[in-house]
Protein backbone atom coordinates (compact mmCIF):
# COMPACT_ATOMS: atom_id res chain seq x y z
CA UNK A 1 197.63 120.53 72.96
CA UNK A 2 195.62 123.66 72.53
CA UNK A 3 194.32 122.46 69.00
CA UNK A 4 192.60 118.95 70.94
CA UNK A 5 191.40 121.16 74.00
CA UNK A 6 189.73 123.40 71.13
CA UNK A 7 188.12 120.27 69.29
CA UNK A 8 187.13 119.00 72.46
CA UNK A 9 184.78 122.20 73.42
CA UNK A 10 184.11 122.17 70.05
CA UNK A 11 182.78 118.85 70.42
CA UNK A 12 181.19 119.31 74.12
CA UNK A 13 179.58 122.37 72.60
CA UNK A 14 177.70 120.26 69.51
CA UNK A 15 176.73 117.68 71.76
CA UNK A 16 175.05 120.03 74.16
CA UNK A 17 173.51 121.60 71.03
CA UNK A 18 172.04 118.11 69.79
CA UNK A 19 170.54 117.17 73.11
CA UNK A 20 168.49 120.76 73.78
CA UNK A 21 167.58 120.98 70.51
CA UNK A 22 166.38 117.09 70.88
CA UNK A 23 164.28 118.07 74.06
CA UNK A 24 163.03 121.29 72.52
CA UNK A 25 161.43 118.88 69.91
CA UNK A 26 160.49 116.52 72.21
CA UNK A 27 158.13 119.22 74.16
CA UNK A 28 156.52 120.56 70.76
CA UNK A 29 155.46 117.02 69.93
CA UNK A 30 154.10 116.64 73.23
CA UNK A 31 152.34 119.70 73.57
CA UNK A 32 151.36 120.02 69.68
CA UNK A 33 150.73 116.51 68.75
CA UNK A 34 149.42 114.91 72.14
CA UNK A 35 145.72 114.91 73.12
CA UNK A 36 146.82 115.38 76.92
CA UNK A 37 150.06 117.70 76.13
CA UNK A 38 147.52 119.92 74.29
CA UNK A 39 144.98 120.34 76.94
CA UNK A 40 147.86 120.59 78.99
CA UNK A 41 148.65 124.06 76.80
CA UNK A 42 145.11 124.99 76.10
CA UNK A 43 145.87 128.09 79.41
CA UNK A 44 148.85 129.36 77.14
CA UNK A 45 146.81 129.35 73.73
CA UNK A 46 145.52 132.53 72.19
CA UNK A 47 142.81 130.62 70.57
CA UNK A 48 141.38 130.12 74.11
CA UNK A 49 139.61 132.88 76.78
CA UNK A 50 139.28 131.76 80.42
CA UNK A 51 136.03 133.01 81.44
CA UNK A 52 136.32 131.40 85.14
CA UNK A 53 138.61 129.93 87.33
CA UNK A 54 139.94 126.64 86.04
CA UNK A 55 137.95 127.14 82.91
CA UNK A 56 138.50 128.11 79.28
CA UNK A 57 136.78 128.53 76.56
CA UNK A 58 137.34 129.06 72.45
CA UNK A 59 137.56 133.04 71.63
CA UNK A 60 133.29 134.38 71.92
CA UNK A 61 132.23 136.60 69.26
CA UNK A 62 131.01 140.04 71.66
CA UNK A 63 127.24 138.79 71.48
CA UNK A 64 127.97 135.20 73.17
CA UNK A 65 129.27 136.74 75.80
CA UNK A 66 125.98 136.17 77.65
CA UNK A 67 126.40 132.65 77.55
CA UNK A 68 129.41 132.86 79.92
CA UNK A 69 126.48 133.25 82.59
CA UNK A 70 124.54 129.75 81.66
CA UNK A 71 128.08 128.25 81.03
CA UNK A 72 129.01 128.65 85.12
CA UNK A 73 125.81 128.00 86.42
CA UNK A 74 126.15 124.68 84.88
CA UNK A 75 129.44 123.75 86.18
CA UNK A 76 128.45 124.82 89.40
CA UNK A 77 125.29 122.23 89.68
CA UNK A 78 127.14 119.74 88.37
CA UNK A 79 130.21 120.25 90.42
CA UNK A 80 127.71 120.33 93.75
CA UNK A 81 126.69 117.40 91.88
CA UNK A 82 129.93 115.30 92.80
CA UNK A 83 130.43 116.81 96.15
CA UNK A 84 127.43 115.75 97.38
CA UNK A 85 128.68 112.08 96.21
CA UNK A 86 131.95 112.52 97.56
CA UNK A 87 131.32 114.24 100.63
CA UNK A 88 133.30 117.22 99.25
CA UNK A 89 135.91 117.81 96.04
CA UNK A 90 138.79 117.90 96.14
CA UNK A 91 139.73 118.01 93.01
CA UNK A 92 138.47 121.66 92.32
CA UNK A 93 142.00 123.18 92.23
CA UNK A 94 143.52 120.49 89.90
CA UNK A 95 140.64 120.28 87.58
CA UNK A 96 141.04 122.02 83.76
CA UNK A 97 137.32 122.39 81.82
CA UNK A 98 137.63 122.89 78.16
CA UNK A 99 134.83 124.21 76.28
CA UNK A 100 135.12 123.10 72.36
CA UNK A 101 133.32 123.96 69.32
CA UNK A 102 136.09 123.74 66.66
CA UNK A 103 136.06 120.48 65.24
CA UNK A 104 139.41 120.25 64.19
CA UNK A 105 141.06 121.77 67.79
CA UNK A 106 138.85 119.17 69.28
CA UNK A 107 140.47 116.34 67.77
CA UNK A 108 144.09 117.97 68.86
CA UNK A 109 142.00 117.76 72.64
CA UNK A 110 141.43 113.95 71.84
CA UNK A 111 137.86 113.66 73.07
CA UNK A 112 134.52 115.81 72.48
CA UNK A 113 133.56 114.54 76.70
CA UNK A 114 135.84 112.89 78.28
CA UNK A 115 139.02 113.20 81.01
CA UNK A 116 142.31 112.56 81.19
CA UNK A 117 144.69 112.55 83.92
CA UNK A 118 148.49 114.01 83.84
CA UNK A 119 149.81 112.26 87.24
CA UNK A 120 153.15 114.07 86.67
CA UNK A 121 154.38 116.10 87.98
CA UNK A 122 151.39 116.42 90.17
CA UNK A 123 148.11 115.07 89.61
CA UNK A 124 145.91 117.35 86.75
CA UNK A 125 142.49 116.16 85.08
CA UNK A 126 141.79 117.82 82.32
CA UNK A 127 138.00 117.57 81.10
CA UNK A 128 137.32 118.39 76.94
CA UNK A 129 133.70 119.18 76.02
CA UNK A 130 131.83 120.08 72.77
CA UNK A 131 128.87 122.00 73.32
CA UNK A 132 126.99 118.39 72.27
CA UNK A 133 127.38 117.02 75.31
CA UNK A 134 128.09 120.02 78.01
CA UNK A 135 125.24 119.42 80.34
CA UNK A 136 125.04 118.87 83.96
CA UNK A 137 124.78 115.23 83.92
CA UNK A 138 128.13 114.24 81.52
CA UNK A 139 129.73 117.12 83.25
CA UNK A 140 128.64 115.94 86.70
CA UNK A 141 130.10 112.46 85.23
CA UNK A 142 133.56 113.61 84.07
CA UNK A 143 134.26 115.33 87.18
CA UNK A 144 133.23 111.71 88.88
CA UNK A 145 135.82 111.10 87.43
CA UNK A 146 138.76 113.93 88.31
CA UNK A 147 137.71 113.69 91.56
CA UNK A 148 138.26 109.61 91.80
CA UNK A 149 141.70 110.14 90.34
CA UNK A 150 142.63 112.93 92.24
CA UNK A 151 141.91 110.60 95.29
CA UNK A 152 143.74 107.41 93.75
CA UNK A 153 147.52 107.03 93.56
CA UNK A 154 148.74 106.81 90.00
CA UNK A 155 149.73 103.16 90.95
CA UNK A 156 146.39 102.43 92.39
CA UNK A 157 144.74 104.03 89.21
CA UNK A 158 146.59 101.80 86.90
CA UNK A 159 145.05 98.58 89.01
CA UNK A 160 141.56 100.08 88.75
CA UNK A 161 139.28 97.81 86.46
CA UNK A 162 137.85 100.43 84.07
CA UNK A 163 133.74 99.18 84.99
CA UNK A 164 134.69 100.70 87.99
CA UNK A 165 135.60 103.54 86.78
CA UNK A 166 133.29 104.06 84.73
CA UNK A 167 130.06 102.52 86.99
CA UNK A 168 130.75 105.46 89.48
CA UNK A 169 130.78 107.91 87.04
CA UNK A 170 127.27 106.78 86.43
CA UNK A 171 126.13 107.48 89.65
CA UNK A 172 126.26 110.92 89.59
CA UNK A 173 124.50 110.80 85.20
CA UNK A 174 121.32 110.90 85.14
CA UNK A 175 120.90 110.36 81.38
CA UNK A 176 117.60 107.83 80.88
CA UNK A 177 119.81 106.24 78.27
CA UNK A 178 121.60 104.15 81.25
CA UNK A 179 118.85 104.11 84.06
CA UNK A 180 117.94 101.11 85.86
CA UNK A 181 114.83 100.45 83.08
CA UNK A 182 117.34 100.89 80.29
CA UNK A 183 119.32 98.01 82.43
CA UNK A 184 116.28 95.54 82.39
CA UNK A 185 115.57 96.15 79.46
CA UNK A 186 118.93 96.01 77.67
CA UNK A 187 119.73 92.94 79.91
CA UNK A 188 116.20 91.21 79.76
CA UNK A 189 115.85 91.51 83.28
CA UNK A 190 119.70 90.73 83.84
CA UNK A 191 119.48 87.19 82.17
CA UNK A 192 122.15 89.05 79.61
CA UNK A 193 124.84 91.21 81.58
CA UNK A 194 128.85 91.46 80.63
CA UNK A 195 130.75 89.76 82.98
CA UNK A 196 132.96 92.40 84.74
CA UNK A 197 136.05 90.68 83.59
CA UNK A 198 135.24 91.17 80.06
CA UNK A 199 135.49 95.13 80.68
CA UNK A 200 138.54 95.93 82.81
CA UNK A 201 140.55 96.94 80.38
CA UNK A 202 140.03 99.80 78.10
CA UNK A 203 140.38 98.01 75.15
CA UNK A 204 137.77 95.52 76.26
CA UNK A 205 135.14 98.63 77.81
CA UNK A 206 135.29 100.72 74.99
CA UNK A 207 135.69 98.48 71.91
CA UNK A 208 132.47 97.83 69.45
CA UNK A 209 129.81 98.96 68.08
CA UNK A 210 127.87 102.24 70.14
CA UNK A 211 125.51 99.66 71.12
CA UNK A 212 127.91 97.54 72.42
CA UNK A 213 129.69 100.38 75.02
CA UNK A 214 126.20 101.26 75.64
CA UNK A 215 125.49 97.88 76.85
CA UNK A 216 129.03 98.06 78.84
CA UNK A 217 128.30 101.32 80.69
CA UNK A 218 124.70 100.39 81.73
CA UNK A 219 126.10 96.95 83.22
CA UNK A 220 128.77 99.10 85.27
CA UNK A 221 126.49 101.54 86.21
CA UNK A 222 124.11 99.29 87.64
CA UNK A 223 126.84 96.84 89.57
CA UNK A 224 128.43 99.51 90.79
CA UNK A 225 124.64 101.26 92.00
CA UNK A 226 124.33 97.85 93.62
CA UNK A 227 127.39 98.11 95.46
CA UNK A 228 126.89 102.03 96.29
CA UNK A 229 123.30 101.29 97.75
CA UNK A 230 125.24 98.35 99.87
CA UNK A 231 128.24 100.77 101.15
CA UNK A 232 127.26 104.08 100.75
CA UNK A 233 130.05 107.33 101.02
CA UNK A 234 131.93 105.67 103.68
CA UNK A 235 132.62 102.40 102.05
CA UNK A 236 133.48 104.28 98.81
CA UNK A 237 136.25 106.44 101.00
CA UNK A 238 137.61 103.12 102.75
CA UNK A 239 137.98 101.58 99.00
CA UNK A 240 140.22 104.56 97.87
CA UNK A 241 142.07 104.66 100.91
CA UNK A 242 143.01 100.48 100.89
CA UNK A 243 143.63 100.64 97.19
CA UNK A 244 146.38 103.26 97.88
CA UNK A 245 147.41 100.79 100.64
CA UNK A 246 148.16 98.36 97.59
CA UNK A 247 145.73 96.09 98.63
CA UNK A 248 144.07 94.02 95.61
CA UNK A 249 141.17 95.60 93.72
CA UNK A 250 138.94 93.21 93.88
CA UNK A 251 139.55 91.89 97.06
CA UNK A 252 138.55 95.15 99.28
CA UNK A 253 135.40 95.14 96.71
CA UNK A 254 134.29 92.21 97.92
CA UNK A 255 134.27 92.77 101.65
């Protein structure tokens, strides 16, 4: 009797074994070989310096550190940037900027200016920039972004047609690459838009050729301008708040 009661620890114990040593792999992957489990790490990496609140940075050599200065003043414009749009941000607190200039550690972050969203096991948006494109107006763009999906259920998020998205982003960049004359003339005076149900999905907004995304982004930008000149703030609010109701996408658009 002893000798089964000892095979059957013996057995509990390997078991137990198996399954930590199962999720301790399962969390290295994530956080090692994920682009959103990495940024996710980037606060706990030694290769990284926060220089502000919600903001980190790869290691400066002692004579950049000067640029720490030009580097907040531009978050700061950008971020009044979006709260001016939204009325105010809410998204401040929940918001991770990454600073990149290692090529290699930029590809672990999955994206040289871009966001992604972790809405477990609370909502985080996590925005990765090479010094390329860290300016006020894609900055003031990605945090369009954090700040719609820190408003939007994850459920709601999931139903959100990507033009949409992306169109409200535009609102707040000011790049002359997707003004309203890069629109007419792109679109010959709209006789040549996308129709928005050829770019709801990701693999539909993003796929092709540069010029072909380019073409995508200035067709959101301006429907969505349209619709922001039309509704303003408040209609923008009331469109969060039904789509977290679970009421259809495309429907509250409409009214």
């Amino acid at each position: 009797m002893k000798h089964k009661n000892h095979n059957t620890v013996l057995i509990t114990v390997i078991v137990i074994s198996v399954v930590f040593f199962l999720i301790f792999a399962a969390l290295i992957s994530f956080f090692q070989f994920t682009s959103i489990g990495y940024r996710m790490s980037v606060p706990f990496r030694s290769s990284f310096e926060k220089i502000d609140d919600n903001v980190y940075i790869n290691k400066l050599d002692p004579d950049e550190k000067e640029e720490i200065t030009m580097i907040t003043e531009i978050i700061n414009k950008a971020k009044e940037r979006a709260a001016d749009f939204y009325g105010e941000l809410k998204s401040s607190e929940n918001t991770v900027i990454i600073l990149c200039d290692n090529k290699n550690t930029l590809e672990k972050l999955g994206g040289d200016h871009d966001t992604q969203t972790a809405f477990f096991p609370s909502v985080k948006n996590y925005i990765s920039l090479s010094p390329d494109y860290f300016n006020i107006n894609i900055l003031a763009h990605e945090l369009t972004h954090a700040e719609l999906h820190t408003r939007l259920s994850s459920s709601a998020m999931k139903k959100l047609p990507v033009w949409f998205n992306e169109g409200l982003a535009m609102q707040n960049d000011n790049r002359k690459t997707y003004n309203e004359d890069a629109w007419r003339k792109l679109t010959d005076d709209g006789k040549k838009t996308v129709a928005l149900t050829d770019m709801d999905e990701e693999s539909e907004f993003y796929a092709g050729t540069d010029n072909d995304k380019l073409m995508r982004y200035v067709c959101a930008g301006h429907e969505v301008g349209i619709w922001m000149s039309r509704h303003g703030r408040q209609g923008l609010l009331e469109l969060i708040d039904n789509l977290n109701n679970g009421e259809d996408f495309y429907t509250v658009y409409a009214e």
